[in-house]
N, C-alpha and C. Protein backbone atom coordinates (compact mmCIF):
# COMPACT_ATOMS: atom_id res chain seq x y z
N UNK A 1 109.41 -3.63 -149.94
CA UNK A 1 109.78 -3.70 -148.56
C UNK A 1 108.78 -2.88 -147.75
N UNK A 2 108.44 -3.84 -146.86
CA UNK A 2 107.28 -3.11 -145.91
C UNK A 2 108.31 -1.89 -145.32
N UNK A 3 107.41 -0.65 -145.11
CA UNK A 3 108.26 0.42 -143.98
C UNK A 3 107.35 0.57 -142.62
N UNK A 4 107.85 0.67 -141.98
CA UNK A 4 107.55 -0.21 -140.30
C UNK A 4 107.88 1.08 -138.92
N UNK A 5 106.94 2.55 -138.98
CA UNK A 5 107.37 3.61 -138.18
C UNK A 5 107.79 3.11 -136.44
N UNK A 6 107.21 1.75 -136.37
CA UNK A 6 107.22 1.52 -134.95
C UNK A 6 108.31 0.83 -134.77
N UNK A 7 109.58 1.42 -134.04
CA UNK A 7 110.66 0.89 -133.66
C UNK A 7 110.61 -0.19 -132.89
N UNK A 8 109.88 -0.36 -131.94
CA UNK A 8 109.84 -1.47 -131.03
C UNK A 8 109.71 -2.59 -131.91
N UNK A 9 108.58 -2.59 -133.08
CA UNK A 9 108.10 -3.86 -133.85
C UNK A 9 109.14 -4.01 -135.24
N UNK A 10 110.63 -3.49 -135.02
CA UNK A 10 111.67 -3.60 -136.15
C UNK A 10 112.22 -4.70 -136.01
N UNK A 11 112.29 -5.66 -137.12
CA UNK A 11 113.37 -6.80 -137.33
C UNK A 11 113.89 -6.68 -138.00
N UNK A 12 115.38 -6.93 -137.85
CA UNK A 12 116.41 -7.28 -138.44
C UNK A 12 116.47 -8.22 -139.25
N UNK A 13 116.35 -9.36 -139.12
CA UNK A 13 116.11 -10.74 -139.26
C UNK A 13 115.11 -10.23 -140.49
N UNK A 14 113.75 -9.89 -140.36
CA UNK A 14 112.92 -9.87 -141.17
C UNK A 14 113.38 -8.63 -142.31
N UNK A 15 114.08 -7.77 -141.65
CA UNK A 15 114.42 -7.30 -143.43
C UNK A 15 115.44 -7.87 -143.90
N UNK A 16 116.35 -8.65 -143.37
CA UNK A 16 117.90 -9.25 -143.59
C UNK A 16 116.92 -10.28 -144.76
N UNK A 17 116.01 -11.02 -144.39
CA UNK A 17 115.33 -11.73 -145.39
C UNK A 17 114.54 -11.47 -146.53
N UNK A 18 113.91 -9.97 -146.24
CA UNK A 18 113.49 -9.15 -147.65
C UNK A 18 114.18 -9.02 -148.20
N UNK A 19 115.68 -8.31 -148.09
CA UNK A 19 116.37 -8.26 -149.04
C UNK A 19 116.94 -8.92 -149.77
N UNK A 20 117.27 -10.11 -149.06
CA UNK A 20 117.58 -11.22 -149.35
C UNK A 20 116.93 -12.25 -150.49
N UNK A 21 115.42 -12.08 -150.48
CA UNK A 21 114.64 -12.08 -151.56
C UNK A 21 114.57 -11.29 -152.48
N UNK A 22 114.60 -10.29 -152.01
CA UNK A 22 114.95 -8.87 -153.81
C UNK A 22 115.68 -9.59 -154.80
N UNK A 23 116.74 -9.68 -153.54
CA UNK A 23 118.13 -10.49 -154.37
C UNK A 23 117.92 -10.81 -155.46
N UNK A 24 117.49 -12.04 -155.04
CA UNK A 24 116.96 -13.41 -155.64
C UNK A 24 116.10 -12.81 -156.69
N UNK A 25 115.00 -12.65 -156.11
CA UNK A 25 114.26 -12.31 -157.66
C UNK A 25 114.65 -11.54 -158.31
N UNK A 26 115.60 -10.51 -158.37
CA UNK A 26 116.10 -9.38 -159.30
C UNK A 26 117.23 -10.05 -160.19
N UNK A 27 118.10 -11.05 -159.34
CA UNK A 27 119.59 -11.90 -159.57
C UNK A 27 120.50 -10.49 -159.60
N UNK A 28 120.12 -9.59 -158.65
CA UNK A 28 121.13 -8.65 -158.56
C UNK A 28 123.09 -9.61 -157.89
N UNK A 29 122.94 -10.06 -157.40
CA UNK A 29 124.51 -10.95 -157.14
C UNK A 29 124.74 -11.43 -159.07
N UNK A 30 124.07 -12.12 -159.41
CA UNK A 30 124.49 -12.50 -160.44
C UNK A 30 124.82 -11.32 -161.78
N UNK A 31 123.96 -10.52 -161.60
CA UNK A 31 124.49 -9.18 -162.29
C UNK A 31 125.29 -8.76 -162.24
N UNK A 32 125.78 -9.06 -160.40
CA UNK A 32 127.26 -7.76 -160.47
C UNK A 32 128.61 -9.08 -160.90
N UNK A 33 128.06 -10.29 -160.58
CA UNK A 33 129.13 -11.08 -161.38
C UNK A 33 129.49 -10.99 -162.70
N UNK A 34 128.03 -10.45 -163.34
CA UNK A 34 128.21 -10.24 -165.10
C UNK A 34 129.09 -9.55 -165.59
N UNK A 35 128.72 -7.97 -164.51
CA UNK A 35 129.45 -7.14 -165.04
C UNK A 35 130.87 -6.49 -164.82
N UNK A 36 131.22 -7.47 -163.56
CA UNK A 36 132.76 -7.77 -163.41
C UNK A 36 133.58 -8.68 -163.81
N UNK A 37 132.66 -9.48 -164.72
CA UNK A 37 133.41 -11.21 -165.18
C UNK A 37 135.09 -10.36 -166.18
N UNK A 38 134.74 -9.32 -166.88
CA UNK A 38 136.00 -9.22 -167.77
C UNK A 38 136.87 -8.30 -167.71
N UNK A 39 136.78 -7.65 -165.93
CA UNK A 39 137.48 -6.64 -165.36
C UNK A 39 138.60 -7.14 -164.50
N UNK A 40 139.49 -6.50 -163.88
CA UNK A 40 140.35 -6.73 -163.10
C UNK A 40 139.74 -7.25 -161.62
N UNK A 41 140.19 -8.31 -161.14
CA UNK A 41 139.69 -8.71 -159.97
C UNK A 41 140.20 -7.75 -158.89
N UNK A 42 139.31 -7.29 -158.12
CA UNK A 42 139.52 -5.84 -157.15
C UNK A 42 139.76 -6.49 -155.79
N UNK A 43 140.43 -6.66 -154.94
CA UNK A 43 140.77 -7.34 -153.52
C UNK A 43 140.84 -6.65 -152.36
N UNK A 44 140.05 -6.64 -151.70
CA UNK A 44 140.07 -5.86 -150.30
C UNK A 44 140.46 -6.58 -149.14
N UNK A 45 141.52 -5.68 -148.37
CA UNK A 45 142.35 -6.14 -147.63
C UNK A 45 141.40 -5.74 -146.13
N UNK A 46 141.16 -6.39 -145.33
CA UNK A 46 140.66 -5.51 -143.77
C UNK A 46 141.76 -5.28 -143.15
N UNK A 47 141.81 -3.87 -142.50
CA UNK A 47 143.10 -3.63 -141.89
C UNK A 47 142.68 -2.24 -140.59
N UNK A 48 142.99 -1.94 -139.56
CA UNK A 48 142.87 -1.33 -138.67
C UNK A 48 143.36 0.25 -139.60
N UNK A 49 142.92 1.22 -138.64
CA UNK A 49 143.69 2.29 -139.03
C UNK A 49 144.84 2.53 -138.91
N UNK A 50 145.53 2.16 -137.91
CA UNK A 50 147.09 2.07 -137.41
C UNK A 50 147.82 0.86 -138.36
N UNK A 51 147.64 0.27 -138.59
CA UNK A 51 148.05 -0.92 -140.20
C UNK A 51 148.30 0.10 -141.07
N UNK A 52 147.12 0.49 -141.62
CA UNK A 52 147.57 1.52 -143.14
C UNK A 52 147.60 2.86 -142.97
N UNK A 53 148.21 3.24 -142.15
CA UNK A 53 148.06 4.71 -141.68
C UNK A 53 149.50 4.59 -142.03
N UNK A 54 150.41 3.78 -141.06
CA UNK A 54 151.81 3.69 -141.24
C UNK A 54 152.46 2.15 -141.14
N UNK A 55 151.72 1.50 -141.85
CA UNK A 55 152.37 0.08 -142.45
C UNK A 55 152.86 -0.16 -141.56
N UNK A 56 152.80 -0.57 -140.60
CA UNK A 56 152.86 -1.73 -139.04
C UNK A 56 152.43 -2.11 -138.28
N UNK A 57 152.13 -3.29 -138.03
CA UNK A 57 151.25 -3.73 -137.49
C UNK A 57 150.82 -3.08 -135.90
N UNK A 58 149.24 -2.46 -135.69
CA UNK A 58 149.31 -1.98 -134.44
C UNK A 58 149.28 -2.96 -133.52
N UNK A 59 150.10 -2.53 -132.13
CA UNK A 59 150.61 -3.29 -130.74
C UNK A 59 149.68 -3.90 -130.11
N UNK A 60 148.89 -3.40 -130.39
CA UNK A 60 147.43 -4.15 -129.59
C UNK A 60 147.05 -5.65 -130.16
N UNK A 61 146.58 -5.10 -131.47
CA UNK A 61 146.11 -6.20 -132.64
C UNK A 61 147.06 -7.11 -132.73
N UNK A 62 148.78 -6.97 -132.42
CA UNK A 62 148.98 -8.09 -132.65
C UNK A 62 149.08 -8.97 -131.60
N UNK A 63 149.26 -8.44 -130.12
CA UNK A 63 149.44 -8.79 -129.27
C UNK A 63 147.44 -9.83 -128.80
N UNK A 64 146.64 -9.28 -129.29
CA UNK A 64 145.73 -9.90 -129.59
C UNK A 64 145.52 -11.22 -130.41
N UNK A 65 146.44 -11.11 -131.12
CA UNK A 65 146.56 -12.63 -132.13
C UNK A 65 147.24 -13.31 -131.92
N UNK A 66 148.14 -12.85 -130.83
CA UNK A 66 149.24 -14.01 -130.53
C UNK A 66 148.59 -14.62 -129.12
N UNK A 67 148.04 -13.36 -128.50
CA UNK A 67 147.64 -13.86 -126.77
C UNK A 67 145.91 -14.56 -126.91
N UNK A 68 145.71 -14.48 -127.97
CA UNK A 68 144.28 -14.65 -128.33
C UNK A 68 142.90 -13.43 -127.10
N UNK A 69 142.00 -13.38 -127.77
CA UNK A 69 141.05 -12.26 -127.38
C UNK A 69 141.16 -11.94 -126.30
């Protein structure tokens, strides 16, 4: 990975795609499939802080999903 001191000339895009190639040529995704194939499947939930702080749904968020954004 190129390192790039000049902020103005930083892309996103262009390292989102270096790494994106590491990937690939390393098969790091396929590795971490290897080495989770015979473990417990781990599930992550997204949840606000007020959700799992005290298990109810916060007033905002839901009033957001019902009234839409």
């Amino acid at each position: 990975m190129v390192e790039n001191t000049d902020t103005a000339q930083f892309s996103f895009v262009e390292m989102e795609h270096e790494i994106l190639k590491f990937w690939e040529d390393t098969g790091t995704f396929q590795k971490s499939l290897d080495n989770t194939k015979e473990k417990k499947p781990y599930i992550f939930y997204e949840q606000d802080y007020l959700t799992t702080a005290i298990w109810l749904p916060a007033p905002l968020r839901t009033l957001c999903r019902v009234t839409g954004p």
